[in-house]
Protein backbone atom coordinates (compact mmCIF):
# COMPACT_ATOMS: atom_id res chain seq x y z
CA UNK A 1 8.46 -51.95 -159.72
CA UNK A 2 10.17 -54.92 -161.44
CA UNK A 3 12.56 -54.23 -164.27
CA UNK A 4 12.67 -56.41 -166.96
CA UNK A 5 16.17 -58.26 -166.32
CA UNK A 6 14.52 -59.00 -162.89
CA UNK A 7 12.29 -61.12 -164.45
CA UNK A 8 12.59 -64.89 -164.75
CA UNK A 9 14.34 -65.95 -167.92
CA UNK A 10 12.21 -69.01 -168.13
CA UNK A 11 9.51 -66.92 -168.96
CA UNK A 12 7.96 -66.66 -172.49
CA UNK A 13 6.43 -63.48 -174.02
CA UNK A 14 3.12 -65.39 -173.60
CA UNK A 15 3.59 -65.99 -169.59
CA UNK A 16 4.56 -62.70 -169.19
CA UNK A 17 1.35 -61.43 -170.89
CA UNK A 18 -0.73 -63.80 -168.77
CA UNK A 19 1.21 -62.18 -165.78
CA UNK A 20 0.70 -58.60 -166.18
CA UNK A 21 -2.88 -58.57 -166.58
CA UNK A 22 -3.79 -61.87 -164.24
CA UNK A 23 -7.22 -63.43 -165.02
CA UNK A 24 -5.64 -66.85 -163.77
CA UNK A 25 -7.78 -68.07 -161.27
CA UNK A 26 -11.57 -67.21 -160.90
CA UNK A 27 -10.48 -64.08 -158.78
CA UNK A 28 -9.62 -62.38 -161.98
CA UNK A 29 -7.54 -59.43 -159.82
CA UNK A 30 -6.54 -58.16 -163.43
CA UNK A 31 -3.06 -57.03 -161.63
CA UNK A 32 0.35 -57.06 -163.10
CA UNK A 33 1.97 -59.75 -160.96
CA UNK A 34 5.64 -58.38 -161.89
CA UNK A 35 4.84 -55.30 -159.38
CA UNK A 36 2.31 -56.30 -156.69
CA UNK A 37 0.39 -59.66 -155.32
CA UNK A 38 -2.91 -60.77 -155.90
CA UNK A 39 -6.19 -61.76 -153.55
CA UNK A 40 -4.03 -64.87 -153.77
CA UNK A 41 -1.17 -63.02 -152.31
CA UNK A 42 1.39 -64.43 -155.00
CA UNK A 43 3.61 -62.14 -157.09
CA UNK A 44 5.04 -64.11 -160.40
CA UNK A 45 7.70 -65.52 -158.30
CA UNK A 46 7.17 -69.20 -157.39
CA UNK A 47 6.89 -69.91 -153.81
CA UNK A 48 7.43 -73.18 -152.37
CA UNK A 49 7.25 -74.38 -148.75
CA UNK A 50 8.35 -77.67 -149.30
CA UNK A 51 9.16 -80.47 -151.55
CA UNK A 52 9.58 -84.20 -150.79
CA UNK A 53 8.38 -87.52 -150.76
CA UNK A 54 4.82 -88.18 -149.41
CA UNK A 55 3.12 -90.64 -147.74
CA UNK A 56 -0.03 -89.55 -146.92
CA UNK A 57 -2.44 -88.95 -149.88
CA UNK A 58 -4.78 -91.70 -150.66
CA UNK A 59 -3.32 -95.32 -151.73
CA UNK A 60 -3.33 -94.74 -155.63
CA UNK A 61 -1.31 -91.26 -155.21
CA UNK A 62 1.43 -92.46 -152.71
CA UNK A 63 1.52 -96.05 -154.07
CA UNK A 64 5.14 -97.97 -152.47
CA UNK A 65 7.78 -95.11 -152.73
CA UNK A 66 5.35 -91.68 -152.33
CA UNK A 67 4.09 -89.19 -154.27
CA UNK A 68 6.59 -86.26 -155.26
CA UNK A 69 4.86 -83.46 -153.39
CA UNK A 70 5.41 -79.65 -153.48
CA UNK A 71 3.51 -77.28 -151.37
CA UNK A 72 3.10 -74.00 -153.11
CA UNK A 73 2.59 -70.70 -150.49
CA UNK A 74 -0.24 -68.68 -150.94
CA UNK A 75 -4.01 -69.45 -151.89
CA UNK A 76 -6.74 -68.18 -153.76
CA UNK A 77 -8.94 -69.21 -150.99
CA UNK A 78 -9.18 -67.70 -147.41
CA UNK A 79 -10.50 -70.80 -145.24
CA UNK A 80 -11.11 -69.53 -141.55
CA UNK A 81 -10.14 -73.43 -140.66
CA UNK A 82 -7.22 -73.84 -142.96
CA UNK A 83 -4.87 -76.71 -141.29
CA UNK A 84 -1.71 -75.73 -143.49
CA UNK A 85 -2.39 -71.39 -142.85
CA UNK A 86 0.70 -70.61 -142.25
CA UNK A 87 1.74 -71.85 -145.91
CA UNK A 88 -1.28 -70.58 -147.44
CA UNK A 89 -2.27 -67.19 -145.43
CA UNK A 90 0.82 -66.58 -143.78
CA UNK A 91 3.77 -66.75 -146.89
CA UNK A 92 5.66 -69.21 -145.17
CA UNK A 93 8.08 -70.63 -148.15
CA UNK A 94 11.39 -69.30 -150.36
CA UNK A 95 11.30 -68.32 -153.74
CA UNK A 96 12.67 -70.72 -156.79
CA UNK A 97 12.55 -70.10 -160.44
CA UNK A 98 10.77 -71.77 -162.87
CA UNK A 99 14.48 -73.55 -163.46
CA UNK A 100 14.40 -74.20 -159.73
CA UNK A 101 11.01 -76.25 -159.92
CA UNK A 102 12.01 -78.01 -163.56
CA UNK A 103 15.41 -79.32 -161.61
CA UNK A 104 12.87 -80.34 -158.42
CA UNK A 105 10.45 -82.22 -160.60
CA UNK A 106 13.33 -84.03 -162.01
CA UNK A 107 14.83 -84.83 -158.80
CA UNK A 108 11.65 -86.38 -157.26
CA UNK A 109 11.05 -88.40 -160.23
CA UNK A 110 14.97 -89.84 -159.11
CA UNK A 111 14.06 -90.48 -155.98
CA UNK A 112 11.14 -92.53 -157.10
CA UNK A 113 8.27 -91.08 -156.79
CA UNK A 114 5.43 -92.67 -158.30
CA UNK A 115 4.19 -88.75 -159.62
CA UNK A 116 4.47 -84.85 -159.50
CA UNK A 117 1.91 -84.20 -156.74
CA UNK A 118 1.50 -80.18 -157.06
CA UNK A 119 -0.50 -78.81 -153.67
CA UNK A 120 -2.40 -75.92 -154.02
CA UNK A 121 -1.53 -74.45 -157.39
CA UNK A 122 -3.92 -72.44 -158.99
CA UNK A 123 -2.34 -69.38 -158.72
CA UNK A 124 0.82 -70.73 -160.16
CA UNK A 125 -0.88 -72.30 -163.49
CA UNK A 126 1.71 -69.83 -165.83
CA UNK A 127 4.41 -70.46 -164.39
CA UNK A 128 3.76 -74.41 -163.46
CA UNK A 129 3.00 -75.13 -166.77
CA UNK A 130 6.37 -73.59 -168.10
CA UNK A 131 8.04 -75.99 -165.17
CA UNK A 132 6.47 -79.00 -166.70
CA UNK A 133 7.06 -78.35 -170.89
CA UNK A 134 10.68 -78.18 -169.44
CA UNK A 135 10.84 -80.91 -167.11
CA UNK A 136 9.09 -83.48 -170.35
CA UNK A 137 12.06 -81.78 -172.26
CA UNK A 138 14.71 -83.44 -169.99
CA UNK A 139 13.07 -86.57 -169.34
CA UNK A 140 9.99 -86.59 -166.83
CA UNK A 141 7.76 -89.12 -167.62
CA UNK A 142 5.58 -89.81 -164.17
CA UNK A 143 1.85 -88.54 -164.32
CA UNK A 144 1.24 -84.74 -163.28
CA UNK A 145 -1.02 -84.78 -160.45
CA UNK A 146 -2.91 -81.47 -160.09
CA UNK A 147 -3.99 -81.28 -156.20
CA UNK A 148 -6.16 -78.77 -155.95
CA UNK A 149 -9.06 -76.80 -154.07
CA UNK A 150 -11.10 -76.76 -156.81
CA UNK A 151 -11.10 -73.11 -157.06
CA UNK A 152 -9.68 -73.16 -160.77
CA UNK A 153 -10.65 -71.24 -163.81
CA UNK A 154 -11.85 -73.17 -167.51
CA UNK A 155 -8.82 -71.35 -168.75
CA UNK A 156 -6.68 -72.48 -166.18
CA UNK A 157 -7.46 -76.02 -166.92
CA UNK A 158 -7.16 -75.42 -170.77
CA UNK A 159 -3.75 -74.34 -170.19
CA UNK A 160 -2.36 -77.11 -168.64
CA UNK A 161 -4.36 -79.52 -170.99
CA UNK A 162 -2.02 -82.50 -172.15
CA UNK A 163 0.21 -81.82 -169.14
CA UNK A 164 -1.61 -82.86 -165.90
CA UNK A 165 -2.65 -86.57 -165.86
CA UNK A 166 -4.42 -86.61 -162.09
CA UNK A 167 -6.44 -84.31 -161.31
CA UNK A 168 -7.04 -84.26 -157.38
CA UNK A 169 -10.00 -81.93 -156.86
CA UNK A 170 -12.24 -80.64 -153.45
CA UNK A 171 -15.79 -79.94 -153.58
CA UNK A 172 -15.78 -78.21 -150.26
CA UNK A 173 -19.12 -76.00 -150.48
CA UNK A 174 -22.62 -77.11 -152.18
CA UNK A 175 -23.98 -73.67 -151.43
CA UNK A 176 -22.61 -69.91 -151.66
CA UNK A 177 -23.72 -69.17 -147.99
CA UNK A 178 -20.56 -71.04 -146.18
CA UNK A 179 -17.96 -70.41 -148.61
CA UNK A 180 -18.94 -67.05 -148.29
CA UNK A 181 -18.67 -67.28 -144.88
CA UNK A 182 -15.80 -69.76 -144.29
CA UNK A 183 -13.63 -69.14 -147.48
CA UNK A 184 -14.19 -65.69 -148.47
CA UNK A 185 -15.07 -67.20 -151.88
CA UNK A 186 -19.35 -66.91 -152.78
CA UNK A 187 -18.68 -67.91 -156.20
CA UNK A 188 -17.25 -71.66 -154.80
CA UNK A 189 -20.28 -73.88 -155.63
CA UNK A 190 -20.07 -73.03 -159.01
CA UNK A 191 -16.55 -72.71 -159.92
CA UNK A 192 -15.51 -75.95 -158.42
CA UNK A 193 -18.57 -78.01 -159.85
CA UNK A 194 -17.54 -76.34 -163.12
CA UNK A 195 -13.77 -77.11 -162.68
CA UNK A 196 -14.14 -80.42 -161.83
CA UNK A 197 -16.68 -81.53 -165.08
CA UNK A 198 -13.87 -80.13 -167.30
CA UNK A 199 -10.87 -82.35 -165.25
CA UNK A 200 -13.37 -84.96 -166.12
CA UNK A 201 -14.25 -84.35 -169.43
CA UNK A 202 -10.28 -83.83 -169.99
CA UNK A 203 -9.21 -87.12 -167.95
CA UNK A 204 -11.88 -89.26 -167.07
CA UNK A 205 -12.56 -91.44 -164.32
CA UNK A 206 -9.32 -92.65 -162.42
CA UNK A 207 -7.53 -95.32 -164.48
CA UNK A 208 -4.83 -97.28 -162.36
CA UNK A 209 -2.20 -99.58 -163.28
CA UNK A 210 -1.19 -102.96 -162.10
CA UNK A 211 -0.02 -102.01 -159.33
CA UNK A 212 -2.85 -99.86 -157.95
CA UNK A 213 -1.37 -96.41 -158.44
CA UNK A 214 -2.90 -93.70 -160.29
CA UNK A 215 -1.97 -92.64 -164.09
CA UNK A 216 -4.91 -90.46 -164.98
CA UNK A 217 -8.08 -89.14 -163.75
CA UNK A 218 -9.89 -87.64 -161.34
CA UNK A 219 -10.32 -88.31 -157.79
CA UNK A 220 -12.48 -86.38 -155.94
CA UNK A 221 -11.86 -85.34 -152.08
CA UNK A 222 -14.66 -84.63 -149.69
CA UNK A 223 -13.57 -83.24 -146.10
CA UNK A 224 -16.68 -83.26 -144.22
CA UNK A 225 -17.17 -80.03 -141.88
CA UNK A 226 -19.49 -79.83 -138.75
CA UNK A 227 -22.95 -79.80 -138.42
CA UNK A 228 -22.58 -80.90 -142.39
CA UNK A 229 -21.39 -76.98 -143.54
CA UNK A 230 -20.22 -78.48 -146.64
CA UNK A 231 -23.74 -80.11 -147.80
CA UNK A 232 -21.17 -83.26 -148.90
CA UNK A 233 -24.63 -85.01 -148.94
CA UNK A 234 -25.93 -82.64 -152.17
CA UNK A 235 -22.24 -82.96 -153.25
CA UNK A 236 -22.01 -86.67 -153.89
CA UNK A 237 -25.99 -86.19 -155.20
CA UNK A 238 -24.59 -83.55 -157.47
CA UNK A 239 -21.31 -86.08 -158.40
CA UNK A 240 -23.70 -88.90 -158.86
CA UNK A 241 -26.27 -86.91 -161.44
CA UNK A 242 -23.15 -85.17 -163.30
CA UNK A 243 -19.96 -87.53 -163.73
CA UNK A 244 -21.44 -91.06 -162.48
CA UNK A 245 -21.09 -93.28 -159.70
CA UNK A 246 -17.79 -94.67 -161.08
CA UNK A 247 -16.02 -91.40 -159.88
CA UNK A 248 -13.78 -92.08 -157.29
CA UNK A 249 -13.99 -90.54 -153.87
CA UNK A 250 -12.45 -89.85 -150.94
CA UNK A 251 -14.79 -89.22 -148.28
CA UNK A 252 -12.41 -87.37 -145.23
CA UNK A 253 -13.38 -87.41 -141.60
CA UNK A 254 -10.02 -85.64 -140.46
CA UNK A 255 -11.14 -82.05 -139.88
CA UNK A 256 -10.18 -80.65 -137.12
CA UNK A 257 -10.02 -76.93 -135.91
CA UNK A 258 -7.51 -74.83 -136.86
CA UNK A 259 -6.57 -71.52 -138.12
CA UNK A 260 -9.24 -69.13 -137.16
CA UNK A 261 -11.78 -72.26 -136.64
CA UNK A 262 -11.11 -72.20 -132.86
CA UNK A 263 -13.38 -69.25 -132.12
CA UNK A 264 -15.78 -70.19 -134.81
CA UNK A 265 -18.87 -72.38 -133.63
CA UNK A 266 -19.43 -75.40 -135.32
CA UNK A 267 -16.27 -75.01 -136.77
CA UNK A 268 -14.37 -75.25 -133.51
CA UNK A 269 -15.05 -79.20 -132.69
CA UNK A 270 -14.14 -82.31 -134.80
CA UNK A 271 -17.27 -83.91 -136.53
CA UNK A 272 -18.81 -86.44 -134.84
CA UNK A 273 -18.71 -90.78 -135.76
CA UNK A 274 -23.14 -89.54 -135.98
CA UNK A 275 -22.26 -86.86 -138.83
CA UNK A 276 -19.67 -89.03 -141.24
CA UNK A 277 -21.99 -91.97 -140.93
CA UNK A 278 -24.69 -90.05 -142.12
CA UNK A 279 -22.45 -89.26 -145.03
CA UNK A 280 -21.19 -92.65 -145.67
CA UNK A 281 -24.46 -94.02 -145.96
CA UNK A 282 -25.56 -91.67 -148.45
CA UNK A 283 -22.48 -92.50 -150.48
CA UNK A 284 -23.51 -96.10 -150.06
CA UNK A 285 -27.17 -95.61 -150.86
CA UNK A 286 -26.05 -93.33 -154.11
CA UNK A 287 -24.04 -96.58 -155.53
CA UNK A 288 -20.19 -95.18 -155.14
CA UNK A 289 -18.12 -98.18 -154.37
CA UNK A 290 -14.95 -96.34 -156.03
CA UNK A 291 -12.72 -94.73 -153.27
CA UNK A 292 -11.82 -94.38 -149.87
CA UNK A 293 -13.17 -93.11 -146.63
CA UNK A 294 -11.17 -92.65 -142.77
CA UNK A 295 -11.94 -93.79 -139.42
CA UNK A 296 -13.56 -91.66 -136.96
């Protein structure tokens, strides 16, 4: 068990009582983070695998000079085809402090990145949000970007309201069936669609400056899976019906099998030019003309 010195001294009496009895994430373990993990497999220390400039996320989030990424460890989720497990499942990362991330925030933003791109951090909201109140304190002033699985709690979101400006969401399941099945998570479906009306309703569609990168809003991300798992069809229906055809979206064709996925039929091939097309047209026929899609 923890003692008390042990704990961070960035922490506030109210963090702490988030921490002890965590209802964070839609998991709601209810476990004192100070003395074991969670389903997530996060204790209250902040665990980072890496932290750097980034190249690779759509055109609006790595703009000229990248986007100031940091991958936290651990997940909420349990994807059999996972391409970054070993970060997520496996704990791959070193602890920081909340001092630790404040100073790394700070230090991307002076190496010019365009924003704060923070990579899978649900269970992390407490301590995250602590990071950033500091980080505004000493002078950050590029746009939060909340990259996310979608997997995220109303309260979640409430907490960080006013402090994330992007909000960079998945819808990776229309139905319970496969993320039962391929994320350990039934529940999916309707925490994500929930999740991702309140980053709208607290940001709005993507607004981007002058130069074509990102200062608020939401962009959606779409990977489609095999054989159409996901139902990204229904999805960008459901998108359509919900938060309009002005949404922006990125439509992915780069799965690939990893992780567990290898052994997994339909899971264990790419998709096929046949399956995104389908996709793509239905994004076409729905009116979206906001976003990006990949080659295949």
């Amino acid at each position: 068990m923890w003692k008390i010195d042990a704990i961070d001294r960035s922490f506030e009496q109210e963090d702490i009582t988030l921490l002890e009895n965590c209802n964070i994430c839609p998991r709601r373990c209810g476990i004192n983070r100070f003395e074991q993990v969670g389903v997530c497999g996060a204790d209250a220390d902040i665990q980072i695998a890496s932290a750097n400039l980034h190249f690779g996320e759509e055109p609006p989030i790595s703009g000229f000079n990248g986007s100031g990424t940091i991958f936290f460890t651990h997940c909420n989720l349990k994807c059999v085809y996972c391409q970054n497990y070993p970060i997520s499942q496996m704990g791959v990362g070193n602890k920081i402090s909340i001092e630790q991330l404040t100073d790394i925030m700070l230090d991307l933003q002076h190496k010019g990145a365009h924003n704060i791109n923070l990579v899978t951090p649900s269970h992390y909201v407490v301590q995250i949000r602590r990071a950033i109140i500091e980080a505004r304190k000493l002078g950050l002033n590029i746009p939060i970007v909340y990259n996310t699985s979608g997997y995220d709690s109303i309260e979640a979101l409430t907490l960080l309201n006013g402090l994330v400006d992007i909000y960079l969401p998945d819808l990776r399941y229309f139905d319970s069936e496969p993320a039962k099945k391929y994320s350990g998570a039934k529940d999916y479906p309707e925490i994500s669609r929930s999740a991702v009306k309140k980053m709208h309703e607290i940001a709005g569609d993507l607004e981007l400056d002058e130069n074509g990168i990102a200062r608020s809003g939401v962009l959606i991300r779409l990977l489609v899976l095999p054989e159409n798992i996901s139902g990204t069809d229904k999805t960008l229906r459901w998108i359509a019906q919900n938060l309009g055809t002005n949404t922006y979206i990125s439509l992915m064709s780069q799965y690939f099998p990893a992780n567990k996925a290898t052994g997994i039929p339909p899971l264990n091939r790419k998709i096929s030019k046949d399956e995104y097309t389908k996709i793509l047209d239905e994004l076409e026929k729905l009116g979206f003309e906001r976003g990006y899609i990949q080659p295949i």
